[in-house]
N, C-alpha and C. Protein backbone atom coordinates (compact mmCIF):
# COMPACT_ATOMS: atom_id res chain seq x y z
N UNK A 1 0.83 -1.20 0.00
CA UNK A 1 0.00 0.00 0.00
C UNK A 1 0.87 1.26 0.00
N UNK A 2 2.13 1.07 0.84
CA UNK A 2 3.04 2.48 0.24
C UNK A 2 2.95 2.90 -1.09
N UNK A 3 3.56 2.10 -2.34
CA UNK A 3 3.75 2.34 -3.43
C UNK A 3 2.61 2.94 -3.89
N UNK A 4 1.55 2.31 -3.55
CA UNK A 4 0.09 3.03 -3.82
C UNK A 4 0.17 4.52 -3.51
N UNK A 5 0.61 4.93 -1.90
CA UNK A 5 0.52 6.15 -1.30
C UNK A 5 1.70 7.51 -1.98
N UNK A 6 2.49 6.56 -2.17
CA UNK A 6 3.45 7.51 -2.98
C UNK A 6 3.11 8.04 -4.51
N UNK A 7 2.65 6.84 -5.23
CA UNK A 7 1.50 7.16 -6.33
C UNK A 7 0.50 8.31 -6.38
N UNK A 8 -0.17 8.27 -5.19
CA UNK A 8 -1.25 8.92 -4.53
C UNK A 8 -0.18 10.50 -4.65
N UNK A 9 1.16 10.34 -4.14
CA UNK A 9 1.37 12.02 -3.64
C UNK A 9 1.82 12.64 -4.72
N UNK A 10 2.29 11.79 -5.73
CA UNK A 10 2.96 12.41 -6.57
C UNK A 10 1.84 12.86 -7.70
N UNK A 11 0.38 12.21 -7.44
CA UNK A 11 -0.25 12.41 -8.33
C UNK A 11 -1.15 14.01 -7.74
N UNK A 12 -1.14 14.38 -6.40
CA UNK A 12 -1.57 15.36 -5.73
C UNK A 12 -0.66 16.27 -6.55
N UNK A 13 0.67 15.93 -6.70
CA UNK A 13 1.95 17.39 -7.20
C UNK A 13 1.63 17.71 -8.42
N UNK A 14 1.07 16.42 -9.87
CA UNK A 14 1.30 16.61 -10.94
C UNK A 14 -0.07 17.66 -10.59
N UNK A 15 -1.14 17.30 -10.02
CA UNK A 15 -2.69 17.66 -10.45
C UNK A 15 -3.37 19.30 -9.77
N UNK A 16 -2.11 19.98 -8.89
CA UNK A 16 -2.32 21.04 -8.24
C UNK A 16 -2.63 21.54 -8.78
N UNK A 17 -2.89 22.72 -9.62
CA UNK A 17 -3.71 23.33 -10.15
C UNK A 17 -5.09 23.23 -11.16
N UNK A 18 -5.09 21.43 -10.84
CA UNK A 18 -6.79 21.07 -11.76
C UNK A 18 -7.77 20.69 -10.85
N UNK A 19 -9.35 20.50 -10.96
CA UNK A 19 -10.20 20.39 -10.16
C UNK A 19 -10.50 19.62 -9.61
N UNK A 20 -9.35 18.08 -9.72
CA UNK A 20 -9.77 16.93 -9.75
C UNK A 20 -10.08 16.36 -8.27
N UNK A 21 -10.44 15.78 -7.92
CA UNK A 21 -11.27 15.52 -6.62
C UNK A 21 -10.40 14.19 -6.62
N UNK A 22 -10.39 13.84 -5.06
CA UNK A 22 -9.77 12.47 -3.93
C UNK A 22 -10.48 11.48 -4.80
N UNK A 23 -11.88 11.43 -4.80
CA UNK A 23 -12.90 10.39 -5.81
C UNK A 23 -11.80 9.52 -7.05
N UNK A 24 -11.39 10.81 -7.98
CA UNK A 24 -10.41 10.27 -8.80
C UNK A 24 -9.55 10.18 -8.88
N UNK A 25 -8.78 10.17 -7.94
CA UNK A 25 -7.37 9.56 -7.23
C UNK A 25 -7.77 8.37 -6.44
N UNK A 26 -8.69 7.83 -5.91
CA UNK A 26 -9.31 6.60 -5.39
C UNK A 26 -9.60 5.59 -6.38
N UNK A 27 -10.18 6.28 -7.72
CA UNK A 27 -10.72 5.04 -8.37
C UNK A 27 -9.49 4.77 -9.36
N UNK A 28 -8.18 5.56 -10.00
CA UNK A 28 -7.32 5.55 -10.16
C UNK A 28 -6.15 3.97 -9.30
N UNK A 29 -6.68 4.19 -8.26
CA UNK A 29 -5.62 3.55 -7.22
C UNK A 29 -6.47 2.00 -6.76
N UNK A 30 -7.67 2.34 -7.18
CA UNK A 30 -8.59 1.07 -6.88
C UNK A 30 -8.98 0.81 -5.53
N UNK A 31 -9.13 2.02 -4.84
CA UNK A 31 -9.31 1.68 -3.82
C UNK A 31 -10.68 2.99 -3.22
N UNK A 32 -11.32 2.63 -1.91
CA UNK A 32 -12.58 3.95 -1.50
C UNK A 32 -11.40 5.16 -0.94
N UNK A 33 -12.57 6.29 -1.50
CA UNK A 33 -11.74 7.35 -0.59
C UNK A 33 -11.85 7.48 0.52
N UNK A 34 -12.12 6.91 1.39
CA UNK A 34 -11.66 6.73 3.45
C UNK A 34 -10.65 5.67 2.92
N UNK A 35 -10.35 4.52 2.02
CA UNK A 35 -9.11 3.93 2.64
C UNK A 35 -7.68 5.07 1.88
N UNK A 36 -8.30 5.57 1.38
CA UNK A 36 -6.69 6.49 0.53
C UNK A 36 -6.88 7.87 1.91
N UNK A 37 -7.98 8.19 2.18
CA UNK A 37 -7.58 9.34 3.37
C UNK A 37 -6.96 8.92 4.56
N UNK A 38 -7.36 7.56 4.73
CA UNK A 38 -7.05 6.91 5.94
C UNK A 38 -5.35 6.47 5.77
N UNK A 39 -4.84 6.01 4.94
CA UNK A 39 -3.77 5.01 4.03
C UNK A 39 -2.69 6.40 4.22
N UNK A 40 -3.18 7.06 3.84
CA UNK A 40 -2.63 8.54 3.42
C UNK A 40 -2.10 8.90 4.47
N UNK A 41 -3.13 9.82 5.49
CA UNK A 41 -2.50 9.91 6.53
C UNK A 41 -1.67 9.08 7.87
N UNK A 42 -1.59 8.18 7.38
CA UNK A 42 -0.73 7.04 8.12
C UNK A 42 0.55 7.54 7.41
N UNK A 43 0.57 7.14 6.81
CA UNK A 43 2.06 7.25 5.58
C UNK A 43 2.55 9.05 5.90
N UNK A 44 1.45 9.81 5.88
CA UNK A 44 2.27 11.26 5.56
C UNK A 44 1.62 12.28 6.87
N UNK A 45 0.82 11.51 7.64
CA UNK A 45 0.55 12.38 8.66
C UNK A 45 -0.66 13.51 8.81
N UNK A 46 -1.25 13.75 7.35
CA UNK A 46 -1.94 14.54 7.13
C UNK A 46 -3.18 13.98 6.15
N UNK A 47 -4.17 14.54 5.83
CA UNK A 47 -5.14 14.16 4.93
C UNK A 47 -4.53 14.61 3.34
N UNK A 48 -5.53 13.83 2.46
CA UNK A 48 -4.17 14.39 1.12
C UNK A 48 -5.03 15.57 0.60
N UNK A 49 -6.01 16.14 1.20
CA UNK A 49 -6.80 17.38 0.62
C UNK A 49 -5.66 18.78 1.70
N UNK A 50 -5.54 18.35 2.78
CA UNK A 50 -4.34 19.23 3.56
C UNK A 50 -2.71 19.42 2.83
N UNK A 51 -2.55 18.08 2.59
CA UNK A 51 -1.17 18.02 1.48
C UNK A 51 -0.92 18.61 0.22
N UNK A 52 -2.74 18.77 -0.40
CA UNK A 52 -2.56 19.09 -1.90
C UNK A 52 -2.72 20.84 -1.21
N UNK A 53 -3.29 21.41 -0.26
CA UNK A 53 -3.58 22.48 0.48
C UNK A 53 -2.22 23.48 0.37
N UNK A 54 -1.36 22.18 0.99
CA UNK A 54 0.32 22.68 1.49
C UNK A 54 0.90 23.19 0.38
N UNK A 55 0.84 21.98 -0.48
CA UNK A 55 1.74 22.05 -1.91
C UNK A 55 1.54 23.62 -2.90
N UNK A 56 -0.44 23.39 -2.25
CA UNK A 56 -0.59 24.83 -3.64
C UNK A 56 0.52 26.51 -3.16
N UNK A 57 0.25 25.86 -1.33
CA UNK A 57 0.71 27.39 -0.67
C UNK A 57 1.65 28.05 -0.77
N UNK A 58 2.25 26.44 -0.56
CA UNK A 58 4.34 26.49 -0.81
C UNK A 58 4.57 27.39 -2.06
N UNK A 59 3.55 26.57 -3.46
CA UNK A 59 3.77 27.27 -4.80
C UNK A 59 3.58 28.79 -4.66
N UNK A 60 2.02 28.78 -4.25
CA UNK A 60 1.88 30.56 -4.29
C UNK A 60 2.71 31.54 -3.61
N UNK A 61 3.78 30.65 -2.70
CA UNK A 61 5.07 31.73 -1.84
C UNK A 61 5.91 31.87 -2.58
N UNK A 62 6.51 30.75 -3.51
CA UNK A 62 7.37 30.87 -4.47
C UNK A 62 6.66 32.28 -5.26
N UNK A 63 5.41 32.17 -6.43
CA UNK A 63 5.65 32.60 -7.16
C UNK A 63 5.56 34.22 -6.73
N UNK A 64 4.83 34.25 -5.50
CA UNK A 64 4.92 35.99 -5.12
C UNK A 64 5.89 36.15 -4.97
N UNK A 65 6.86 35.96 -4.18
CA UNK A 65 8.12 35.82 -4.24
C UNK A 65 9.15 35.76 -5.26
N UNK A 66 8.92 35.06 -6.55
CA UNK A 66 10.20 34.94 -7.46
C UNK A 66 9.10 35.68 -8.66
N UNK A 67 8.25 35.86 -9.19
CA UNK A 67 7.51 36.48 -10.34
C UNK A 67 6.46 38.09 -10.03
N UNK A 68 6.64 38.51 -11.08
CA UNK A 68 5.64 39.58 -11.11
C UNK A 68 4.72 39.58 -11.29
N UNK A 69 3.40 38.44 -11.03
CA UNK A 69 2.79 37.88 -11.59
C UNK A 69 1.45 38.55 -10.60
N UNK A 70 -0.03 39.07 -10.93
CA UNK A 70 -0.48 38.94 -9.88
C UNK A 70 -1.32 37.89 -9.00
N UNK A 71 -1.96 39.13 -8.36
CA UNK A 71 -2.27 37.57 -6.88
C UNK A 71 -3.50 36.83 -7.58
N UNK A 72 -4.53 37.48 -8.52
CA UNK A 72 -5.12 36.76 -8.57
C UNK A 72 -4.97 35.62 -9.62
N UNK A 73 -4.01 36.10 -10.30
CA UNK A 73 -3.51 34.71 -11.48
C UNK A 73 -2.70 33.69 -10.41
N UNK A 74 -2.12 34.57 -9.56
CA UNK A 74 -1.15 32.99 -8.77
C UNK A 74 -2.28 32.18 -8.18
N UNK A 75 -3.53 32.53 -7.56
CA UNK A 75 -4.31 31.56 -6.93
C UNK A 75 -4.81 31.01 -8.22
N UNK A 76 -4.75 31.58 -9.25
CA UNK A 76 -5.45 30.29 -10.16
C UNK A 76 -4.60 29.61 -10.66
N UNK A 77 -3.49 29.80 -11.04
CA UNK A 77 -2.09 29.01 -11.10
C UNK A 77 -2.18 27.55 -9.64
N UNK A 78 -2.31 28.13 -8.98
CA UNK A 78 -2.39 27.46 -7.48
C UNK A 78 -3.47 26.65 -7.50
N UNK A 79 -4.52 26.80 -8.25
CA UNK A 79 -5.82 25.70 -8.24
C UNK A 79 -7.07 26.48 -7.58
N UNK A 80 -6.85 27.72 -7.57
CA UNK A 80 -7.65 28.07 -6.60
C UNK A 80 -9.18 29.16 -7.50
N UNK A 81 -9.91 28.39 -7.42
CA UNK A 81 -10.77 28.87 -8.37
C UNK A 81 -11.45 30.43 -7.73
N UNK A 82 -11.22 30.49 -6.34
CA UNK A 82 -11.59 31.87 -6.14
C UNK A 82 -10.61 32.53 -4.83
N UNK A 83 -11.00 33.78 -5.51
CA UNK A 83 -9.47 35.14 -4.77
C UNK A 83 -9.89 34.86 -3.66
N UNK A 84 -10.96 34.90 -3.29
CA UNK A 84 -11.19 35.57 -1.74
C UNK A 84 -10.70 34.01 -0.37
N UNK A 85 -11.08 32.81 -1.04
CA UNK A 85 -10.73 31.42 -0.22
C UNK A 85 -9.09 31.56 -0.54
N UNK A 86 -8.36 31.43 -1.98
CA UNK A 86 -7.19 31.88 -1.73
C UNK A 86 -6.35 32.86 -0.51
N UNK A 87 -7.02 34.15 -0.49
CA UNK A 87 -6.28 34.75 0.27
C UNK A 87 -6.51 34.07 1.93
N UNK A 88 -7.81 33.69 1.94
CA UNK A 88 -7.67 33.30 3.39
C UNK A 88 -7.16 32.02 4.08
N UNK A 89 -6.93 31.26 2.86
CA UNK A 89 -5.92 30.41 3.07
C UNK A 89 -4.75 30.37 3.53
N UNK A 90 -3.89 31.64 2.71
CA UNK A 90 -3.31 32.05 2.53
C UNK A 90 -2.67 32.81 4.17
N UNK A 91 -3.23 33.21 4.35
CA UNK A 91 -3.46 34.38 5.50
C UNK A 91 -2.87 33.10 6.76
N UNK A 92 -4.21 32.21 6.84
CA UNK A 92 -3.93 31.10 7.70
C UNK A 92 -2.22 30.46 7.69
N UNK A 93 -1.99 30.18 6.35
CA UNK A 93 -0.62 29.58 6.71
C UNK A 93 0.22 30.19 6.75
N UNK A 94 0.43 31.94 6.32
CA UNK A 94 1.57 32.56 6.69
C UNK A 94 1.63 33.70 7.65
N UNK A 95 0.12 33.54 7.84
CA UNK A 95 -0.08 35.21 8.87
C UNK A 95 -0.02 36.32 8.51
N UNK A 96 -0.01 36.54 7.43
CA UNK A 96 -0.29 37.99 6.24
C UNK A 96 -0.83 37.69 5.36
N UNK A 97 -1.39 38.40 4.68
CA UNK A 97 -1.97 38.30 3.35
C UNK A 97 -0.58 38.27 1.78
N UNK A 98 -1.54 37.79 0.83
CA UNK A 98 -0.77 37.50 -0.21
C UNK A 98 0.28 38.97 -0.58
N UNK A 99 -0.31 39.97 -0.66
CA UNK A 99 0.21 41.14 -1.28
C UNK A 99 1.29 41.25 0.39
N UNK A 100 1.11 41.44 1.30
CA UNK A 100 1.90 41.48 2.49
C UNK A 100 3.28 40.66 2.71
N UNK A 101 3.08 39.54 2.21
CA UNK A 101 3.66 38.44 2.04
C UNK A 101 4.89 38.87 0.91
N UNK A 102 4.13 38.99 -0.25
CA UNK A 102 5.25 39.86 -1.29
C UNK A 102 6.39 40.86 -1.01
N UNK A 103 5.72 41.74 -0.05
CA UNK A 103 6.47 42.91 -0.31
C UNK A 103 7.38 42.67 0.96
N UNK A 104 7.18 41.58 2.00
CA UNK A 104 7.90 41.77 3.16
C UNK A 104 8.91 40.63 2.41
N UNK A 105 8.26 39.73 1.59
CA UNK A 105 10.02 38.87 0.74
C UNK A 105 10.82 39.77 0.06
N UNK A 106 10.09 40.93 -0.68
CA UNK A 106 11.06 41.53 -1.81
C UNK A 106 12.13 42.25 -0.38
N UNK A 107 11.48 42.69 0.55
CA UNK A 107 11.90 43.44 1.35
C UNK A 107 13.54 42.98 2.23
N UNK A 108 12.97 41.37 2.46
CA UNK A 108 13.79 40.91 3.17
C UNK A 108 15.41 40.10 2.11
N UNK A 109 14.96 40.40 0.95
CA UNK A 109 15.34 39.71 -0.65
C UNK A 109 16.64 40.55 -0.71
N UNK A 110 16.04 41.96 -0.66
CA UNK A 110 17.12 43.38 -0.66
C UNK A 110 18.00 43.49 -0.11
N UNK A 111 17.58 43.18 1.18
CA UNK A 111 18.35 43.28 2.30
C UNK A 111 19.60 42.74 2.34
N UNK A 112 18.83 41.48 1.81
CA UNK A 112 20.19 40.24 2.06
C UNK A 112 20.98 40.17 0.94
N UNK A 113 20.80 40.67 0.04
CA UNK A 113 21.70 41.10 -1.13
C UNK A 113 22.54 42.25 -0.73
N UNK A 114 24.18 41.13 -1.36
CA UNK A 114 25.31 42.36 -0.93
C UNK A 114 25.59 43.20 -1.66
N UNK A 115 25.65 44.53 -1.36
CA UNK A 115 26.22 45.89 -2.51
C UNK A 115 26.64 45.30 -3.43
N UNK A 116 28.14 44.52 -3.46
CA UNK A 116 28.67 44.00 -4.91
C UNK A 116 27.85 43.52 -5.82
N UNK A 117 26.42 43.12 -5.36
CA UNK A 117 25.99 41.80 -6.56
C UNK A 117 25.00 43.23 -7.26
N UNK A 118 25.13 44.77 -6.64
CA UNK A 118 24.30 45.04 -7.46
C UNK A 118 25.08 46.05 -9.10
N UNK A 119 24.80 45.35 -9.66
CA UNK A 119 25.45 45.77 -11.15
C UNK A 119 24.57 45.84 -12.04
N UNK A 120 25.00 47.35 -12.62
CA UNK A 120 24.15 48.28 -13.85
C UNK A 120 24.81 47.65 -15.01
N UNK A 121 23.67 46.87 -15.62
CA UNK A 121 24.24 46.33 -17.08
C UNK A 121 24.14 47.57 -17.88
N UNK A 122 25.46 46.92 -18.92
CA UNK A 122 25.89 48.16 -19.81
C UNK A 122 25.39 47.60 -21.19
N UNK A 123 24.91 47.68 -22.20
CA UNK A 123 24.55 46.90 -23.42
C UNK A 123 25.65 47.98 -24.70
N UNK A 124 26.04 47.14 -25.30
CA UNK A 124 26.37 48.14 -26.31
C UNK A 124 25.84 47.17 -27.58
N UNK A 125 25.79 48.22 -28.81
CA UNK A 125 25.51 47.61 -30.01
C UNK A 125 26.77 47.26 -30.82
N UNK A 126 26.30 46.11 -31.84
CA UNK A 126 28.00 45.59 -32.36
C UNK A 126 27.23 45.35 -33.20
N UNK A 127 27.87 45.14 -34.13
CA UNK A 127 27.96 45.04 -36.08
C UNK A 127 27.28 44.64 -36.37
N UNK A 128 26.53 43.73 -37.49
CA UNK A 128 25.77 42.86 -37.72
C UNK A 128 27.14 41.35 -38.08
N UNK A 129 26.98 40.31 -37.53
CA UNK A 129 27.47 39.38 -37.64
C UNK A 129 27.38 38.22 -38.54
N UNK A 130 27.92 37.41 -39.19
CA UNK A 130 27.57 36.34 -40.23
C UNK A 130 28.07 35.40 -39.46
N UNK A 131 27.03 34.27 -39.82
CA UNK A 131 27.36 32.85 -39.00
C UNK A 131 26.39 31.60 -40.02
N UNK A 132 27.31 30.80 -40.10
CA UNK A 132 26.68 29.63 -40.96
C UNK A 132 27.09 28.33 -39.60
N UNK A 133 25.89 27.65 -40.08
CA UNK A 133 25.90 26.73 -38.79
C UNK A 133 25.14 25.41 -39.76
N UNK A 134 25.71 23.96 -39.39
CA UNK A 134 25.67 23.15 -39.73
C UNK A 134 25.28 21.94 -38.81
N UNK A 135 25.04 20.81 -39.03
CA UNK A 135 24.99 20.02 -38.29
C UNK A 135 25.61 18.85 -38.23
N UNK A 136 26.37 18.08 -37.91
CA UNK A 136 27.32 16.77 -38.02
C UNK A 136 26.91 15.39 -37.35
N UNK A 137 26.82 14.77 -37.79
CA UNK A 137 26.76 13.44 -36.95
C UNK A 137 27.88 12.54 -37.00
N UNK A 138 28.53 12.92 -35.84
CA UNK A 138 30.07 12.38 -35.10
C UNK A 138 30.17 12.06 -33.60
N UNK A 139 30.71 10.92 -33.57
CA UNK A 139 30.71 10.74 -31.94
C UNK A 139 31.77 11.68 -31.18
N UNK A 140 31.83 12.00 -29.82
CA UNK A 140 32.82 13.05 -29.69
C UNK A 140 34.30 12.82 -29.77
N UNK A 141 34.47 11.39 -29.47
CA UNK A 141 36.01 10.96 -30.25
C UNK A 141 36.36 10.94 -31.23
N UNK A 142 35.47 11.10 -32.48
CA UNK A 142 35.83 11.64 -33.97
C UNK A 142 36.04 13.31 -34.27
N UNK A 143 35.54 13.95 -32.70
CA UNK A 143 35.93 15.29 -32.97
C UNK A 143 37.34 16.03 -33.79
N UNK A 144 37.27 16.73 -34.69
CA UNK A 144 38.72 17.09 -35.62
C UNK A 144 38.75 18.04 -34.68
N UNK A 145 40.46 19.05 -34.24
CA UNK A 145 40.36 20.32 -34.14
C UNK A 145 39.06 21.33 -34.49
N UNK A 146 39.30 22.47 -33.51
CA UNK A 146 38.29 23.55 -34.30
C UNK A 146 39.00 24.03 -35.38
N UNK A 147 40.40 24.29 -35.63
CA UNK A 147 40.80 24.85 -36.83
C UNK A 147 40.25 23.96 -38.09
N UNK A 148 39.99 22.72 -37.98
CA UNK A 148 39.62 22.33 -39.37
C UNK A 148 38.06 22.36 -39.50
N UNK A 149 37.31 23.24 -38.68
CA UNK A 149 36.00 23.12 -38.80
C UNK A 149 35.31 23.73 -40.10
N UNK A 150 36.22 25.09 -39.81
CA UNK A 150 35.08 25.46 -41.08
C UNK A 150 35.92 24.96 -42.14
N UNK A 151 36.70 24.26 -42.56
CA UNK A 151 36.41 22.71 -44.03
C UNK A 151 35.60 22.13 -43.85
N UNK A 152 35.33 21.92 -42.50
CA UNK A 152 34.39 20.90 -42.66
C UNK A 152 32.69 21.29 -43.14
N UNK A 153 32.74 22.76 -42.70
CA UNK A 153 31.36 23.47 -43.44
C UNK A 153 31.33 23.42 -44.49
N UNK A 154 32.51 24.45 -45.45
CA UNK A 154 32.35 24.23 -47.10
C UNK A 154 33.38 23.80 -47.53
N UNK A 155 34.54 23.18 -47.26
CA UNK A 155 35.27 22.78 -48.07
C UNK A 155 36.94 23.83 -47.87
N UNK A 156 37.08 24.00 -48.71
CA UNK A 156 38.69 24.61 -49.09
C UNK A 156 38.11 25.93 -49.01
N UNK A 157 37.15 26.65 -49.96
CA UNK A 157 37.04 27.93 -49.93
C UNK A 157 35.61 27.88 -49.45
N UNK A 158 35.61 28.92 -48.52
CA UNK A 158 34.44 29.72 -47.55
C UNK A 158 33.26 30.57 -48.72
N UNK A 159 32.55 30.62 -48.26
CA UNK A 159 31.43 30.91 -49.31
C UNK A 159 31.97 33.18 -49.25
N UNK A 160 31.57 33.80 -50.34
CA UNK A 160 32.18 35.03 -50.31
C UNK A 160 31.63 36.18 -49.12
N UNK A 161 32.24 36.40 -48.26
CA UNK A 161 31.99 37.45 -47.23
C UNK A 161 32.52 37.17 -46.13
N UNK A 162 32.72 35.71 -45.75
CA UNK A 162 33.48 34.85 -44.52
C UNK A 162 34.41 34.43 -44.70
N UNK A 163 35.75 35.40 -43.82
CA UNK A 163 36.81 34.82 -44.09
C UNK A 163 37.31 33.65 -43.26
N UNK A 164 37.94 33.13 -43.82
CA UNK A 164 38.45 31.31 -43.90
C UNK A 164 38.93 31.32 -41.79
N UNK A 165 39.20 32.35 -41.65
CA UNK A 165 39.73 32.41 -40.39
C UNK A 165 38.86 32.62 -39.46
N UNK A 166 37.87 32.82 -39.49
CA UNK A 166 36.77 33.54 -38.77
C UNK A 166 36.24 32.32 -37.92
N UNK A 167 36.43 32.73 -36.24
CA UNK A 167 36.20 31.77 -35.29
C UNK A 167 35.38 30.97 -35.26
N UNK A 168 35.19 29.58 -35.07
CA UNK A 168 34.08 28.57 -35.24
C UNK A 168 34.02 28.49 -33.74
N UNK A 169 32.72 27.74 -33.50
CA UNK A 169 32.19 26.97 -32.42
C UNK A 169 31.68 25.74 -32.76
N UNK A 170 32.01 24.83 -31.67
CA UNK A 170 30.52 24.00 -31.93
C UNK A 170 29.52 23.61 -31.11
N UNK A 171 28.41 22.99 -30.85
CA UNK A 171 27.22 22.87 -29.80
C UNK A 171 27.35 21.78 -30.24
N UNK A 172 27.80 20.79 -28.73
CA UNK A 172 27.54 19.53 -28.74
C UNK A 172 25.75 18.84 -27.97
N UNK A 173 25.58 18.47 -28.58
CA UNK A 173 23.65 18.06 -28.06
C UNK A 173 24.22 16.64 -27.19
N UNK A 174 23.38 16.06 -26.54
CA UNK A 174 23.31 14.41 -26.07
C UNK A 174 22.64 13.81 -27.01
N UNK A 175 23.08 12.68 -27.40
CA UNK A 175 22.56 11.68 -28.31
C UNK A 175 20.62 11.99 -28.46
N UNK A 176 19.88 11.34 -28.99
CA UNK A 176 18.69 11.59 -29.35
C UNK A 176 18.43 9.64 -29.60
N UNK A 177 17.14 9.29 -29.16
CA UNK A 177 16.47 8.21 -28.87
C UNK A 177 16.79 7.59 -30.37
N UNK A 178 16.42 9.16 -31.53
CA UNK A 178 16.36 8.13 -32.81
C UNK A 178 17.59 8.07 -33.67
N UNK A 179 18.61 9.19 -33.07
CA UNK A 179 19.47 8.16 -33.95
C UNK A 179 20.93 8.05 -32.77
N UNK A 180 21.82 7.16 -33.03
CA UNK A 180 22.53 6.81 -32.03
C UNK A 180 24.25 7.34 -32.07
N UNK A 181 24.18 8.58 -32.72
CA UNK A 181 25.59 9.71 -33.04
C UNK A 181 24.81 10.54 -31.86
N UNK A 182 26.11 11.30 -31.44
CA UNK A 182 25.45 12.57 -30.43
C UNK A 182 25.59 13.67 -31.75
N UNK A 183 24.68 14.52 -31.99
CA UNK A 183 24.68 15.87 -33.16
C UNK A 183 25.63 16.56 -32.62
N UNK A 184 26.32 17.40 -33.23
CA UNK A 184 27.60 18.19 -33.52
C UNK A 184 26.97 19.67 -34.10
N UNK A 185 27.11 20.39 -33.73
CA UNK A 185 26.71 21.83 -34.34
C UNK A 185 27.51 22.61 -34.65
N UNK A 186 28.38 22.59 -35.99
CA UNK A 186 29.76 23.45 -36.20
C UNK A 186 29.05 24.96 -36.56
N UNK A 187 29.68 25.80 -36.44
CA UNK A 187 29.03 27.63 -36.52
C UNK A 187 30.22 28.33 -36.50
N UNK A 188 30.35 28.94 -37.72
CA UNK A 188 31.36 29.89 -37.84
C UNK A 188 30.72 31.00 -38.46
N UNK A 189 31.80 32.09 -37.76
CA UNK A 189 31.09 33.44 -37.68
C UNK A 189 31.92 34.38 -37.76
N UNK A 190 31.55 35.57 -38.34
CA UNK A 190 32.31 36.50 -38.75
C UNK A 190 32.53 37.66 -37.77
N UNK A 191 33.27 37.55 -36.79
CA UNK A 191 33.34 38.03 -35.65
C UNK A 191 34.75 38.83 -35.40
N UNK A 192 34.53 40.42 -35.69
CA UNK A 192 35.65 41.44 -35.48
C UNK A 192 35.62 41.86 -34.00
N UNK A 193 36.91 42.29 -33.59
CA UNK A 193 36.99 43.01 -32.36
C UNK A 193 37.07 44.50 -32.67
């Protein structure tokens, strides 16, 4: 019956924000909903309508916390089909309200951030760049040097505007289910200082 219960929690995590009721997590698992509430809280201590409760809250702290998002999209993000049970949910497990909650993380966020980390990005504009990019199928022990890459794009002579010297890269991917080379991404680019 564990494996069942763990089934059971992980299916509470995938389903947090849909309407789906204990009912169909019971008939899912083949079993009544008193033995999965009962089963449940043996195993985790709590009822799994309190657990799926926890999970949404935890989320809605994250996202006030890490997004700009507002409160009433995070409770529906959260599963929560209405603002006003959201917030008082809400209220209950952290002792402030949602918007309260926000501004005392951004608050405490600031704080704890040291002077050094705060840095004014500088953007500048640069040239327009040329880059031809290819794809290879080579295992990474058949890798050649990068100097012989771009031959390996066109050959002896570079197509007209890219000179022969002009820095390559490549993007190595992880193999892919359908074919059994890892892809190779050679890219050379016309890149002045």
């Amino acid at each position: 019956m564990f494996n069942e219960m763990m089934r059971a929690e992980i299916w509470l995590q995938e389903t947090l924000a849909s309407g789906e009721s204990l009912e169909e997590l019971a008939a899912r698992l083949g079993y009544s909903s008193s033995q999965v509430r009962r089963r449940f809280r043996q195993c985790f201590g709590l009822s799994p309508s309190a657990y799926r409760e926890s999970l949404r809250l935890e989320k809605a702290a994250r996202l006030l916390t890490f997004t700009p998002r507002g409160v009433r999209e995070i409770a529906g993000r959260c599963g929560y089909t209405n603002h006003s049970a959201f917030s008082r949910a809400f209220q209950r497990r952290y002792r402030q309200t949602p918007r309260e909650f926000r501004l005392n993380r951004h608050r405490a966020l600031r704080a704890s951030r040291p002077p050094a980390l705060t840095l004014e990005p500088t953007l500048h504009t640069l040239p327009p760049r040329t880059a031809v990019v290819t794809r290879c199928y080579v295992g990474t022990e058949q890798l050649t040097p990068p100097e012989t890459w771009p031959r390996m794009l066109w050959g002896e002579e570079p197509p007209s505007g890219i000179p022969m010297d002009a820095p390559s890269l490549a993007l190595l991917h992880d193999p892919c289910q359908a074919c059994s080379l890892p892809k190779l991404d050679l890219v050379s680019s016309d890149i002045r200082k």
